[in-house]
C-alpha atoms as a PDB file:
ATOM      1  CA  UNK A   1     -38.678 -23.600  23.220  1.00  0.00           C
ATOM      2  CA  UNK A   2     -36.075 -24.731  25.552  1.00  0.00           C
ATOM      3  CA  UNK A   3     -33.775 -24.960  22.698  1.00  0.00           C
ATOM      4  CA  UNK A   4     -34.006 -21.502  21.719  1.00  0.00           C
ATOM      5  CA  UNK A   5     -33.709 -20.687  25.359  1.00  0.00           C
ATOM      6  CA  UNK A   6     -30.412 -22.375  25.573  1.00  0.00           C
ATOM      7  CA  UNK A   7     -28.996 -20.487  22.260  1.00  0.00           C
ATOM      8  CA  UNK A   8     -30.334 -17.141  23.530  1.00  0.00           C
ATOM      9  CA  UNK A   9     -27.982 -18.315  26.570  1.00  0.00           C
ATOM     10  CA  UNK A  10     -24.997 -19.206  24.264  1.00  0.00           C
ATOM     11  CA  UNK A  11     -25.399 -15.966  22.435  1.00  0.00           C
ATOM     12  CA  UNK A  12     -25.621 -13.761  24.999  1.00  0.00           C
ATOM     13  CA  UNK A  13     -22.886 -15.574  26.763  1.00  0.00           C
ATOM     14  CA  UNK A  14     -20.395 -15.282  23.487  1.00  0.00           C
ATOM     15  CA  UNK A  15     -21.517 -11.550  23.222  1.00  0.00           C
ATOM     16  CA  UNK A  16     -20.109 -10.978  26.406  1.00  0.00           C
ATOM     17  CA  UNK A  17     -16.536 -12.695  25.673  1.00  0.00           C
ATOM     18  CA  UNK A  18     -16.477 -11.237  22.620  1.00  0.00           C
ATOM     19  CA  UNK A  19     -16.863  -7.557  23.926  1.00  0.00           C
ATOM     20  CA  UNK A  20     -14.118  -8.161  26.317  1.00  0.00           C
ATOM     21  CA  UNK A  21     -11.797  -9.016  23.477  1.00  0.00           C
ATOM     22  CA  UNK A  22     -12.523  -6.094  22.039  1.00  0.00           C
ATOM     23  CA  UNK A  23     -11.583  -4.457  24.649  1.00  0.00           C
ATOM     24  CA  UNK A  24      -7.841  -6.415  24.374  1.00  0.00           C
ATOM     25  CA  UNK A  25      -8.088  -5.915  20.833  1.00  0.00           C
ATOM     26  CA  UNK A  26      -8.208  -2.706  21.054  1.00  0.00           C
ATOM     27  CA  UNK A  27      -5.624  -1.680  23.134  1.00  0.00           C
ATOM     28  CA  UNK A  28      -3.163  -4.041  21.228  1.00  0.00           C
ATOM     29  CA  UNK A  29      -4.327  -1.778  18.240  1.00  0.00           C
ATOM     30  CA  UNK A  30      -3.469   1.185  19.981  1.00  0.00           C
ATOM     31  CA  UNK A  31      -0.468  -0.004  21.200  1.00  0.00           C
ATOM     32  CA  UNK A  32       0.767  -1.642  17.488  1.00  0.00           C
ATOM     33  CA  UNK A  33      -0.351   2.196  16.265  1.00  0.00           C
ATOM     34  CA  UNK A  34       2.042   3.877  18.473  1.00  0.00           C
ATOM     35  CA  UNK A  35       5.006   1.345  17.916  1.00  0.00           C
ATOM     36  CA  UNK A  36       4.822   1.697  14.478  1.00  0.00           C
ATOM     37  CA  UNK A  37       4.420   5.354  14.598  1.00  0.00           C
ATOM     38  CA  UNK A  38       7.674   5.949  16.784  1.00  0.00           C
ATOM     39  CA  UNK A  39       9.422   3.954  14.958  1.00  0.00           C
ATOM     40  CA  UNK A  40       8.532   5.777  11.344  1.00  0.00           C
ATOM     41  CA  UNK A  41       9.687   8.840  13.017  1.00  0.00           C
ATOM     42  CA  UNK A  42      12.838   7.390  14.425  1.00  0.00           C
ATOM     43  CA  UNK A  43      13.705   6.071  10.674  1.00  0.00           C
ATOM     44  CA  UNK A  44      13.021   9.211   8.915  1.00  0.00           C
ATOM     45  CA  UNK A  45      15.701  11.022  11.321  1.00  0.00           C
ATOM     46  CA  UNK A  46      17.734   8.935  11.192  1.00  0.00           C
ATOM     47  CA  UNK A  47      17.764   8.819   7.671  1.00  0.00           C
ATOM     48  CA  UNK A  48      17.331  12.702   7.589  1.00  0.00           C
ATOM     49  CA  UNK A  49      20.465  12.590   9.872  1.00  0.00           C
ATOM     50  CA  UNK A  50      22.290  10.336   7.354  1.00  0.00           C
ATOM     51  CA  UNK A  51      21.656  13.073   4.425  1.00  0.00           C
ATOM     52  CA  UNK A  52      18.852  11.548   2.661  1.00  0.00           C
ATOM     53  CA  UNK A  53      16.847  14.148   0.777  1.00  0.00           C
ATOM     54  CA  UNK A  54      13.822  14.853   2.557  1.00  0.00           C
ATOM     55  CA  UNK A  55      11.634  13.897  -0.818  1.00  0.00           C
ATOM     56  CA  UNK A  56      13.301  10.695  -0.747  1.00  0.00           C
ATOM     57  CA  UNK A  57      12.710   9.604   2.379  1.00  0.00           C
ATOM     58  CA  UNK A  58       9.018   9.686   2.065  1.00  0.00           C
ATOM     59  CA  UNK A  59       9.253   7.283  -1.081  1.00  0.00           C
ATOM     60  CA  UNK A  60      11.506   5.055   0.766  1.00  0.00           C
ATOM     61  CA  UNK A  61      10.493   4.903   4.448  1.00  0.00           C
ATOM     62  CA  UNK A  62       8.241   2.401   4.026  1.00  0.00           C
ATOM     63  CA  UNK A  63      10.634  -0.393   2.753  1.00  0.00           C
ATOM     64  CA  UNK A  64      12.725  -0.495   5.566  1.00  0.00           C
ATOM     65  CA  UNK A  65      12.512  -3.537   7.091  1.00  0.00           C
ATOM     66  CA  UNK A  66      11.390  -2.519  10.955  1.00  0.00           C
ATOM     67  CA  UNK A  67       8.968   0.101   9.460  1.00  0.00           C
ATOM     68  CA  UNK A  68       7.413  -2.299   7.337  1.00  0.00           C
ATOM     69  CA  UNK A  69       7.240  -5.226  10.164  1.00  0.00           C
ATOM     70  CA  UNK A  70       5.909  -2.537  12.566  1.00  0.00           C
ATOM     71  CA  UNK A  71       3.166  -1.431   9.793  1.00  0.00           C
ATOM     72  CA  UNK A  72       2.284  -5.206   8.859  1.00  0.00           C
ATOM     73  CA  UNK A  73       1.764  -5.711  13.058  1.00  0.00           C
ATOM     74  CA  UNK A  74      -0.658  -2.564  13.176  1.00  0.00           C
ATOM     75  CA  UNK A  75      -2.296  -3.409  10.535  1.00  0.00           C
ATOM     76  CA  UNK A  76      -2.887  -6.860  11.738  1.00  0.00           C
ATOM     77  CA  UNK A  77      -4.180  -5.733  15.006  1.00  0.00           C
ATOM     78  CA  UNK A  78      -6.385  -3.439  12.966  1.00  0.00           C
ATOM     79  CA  UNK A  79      -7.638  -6.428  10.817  1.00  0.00           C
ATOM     80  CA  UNK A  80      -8.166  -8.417  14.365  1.00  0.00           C
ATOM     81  CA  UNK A  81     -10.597  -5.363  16.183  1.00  0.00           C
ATOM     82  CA  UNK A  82     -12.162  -5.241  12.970  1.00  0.00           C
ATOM     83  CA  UNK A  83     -12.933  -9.115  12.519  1.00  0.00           C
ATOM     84  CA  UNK A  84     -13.857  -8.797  16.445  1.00  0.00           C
ATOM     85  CA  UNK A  85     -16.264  -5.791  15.769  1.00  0.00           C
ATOM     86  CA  UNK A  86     -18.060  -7.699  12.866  1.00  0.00           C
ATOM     87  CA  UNK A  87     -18.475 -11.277  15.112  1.00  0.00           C
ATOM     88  CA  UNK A  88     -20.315  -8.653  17.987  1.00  0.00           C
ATOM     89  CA  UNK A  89     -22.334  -7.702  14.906  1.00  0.00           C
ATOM     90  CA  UNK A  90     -22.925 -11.390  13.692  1.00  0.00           C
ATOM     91  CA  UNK A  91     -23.844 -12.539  17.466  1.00  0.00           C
ATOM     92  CA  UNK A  92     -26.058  -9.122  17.878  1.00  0.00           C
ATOM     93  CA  UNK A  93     -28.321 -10.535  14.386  1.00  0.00           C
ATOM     94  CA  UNK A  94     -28.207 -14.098  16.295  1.00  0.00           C
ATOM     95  CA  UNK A  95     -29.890 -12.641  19.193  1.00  0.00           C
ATOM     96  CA  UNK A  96     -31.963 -10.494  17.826  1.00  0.00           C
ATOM     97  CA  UNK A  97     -33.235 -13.672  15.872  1.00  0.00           C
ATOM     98  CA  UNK A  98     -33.966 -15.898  18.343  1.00  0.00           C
ATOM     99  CA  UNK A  99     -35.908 -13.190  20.594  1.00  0.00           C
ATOM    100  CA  UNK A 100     -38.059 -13.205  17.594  1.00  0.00           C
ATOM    101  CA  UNK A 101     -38.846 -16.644  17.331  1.00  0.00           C
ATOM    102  CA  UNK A 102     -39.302 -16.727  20.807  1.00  0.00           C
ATOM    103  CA  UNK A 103     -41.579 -14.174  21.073  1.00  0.00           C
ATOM    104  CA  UNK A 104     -43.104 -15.577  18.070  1.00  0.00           C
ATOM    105  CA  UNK A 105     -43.317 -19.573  19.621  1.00  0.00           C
ATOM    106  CA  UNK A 106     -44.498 -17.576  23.337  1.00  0.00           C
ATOM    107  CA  UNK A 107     -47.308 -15.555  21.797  1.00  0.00           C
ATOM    108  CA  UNK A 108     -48.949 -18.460  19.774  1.00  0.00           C
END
């Protein structure tokens, strides 16, 4: 019993860390959103500015090397809230397991 006490403990503990990074995570989301996003507007006027044809800026935006390392950081910080969002999920199902057994192991 004292064992399951002690990973209740842990869990609860880790749940706690874990929403704080999501806090962090998510405004370093936010903030790789907003980089990348005033930087693809930046690029398109300036290539706008350079006489690129509108229709072929869209195709080639992308491909420019600071709009593509800005994307690939955004979408990095999106893959790390995400991964962050499912281990709050993972450590919510631990919990909720061991309250069970406890329950379970305190009612017989």
């Amino acid at each position: 019993m004292q064992d399951l006490i002690n990973d209740l403990q842990k869990y609860s503990t880790e749940l706690d860390m874990s929403v704080k990074r999501l806090r962090r995570n998510g405004e370093a989301l936010a903030q790789a959103e907003k980089d990348y996003k005033v930087l693809l507007r930046q690029e398109v006027l300036k290539l706008r500015d350079e006489g690129m044809a509108v229709g072929i800026i869209d195709k080639t935006i992308y491909g420019v090397p600071s709009v593509a390392e800005a994307r690939f950081k955004r979408d990095v910080a999106e893959a790390m809230y995400k991964a962050n969002q499912e281990h709050i999920n993972t450590t919510k199902l631990h919990l909720r397991i061991i309250e069970s057994q406890i329950s379970r192991e305190w009612n017989s």
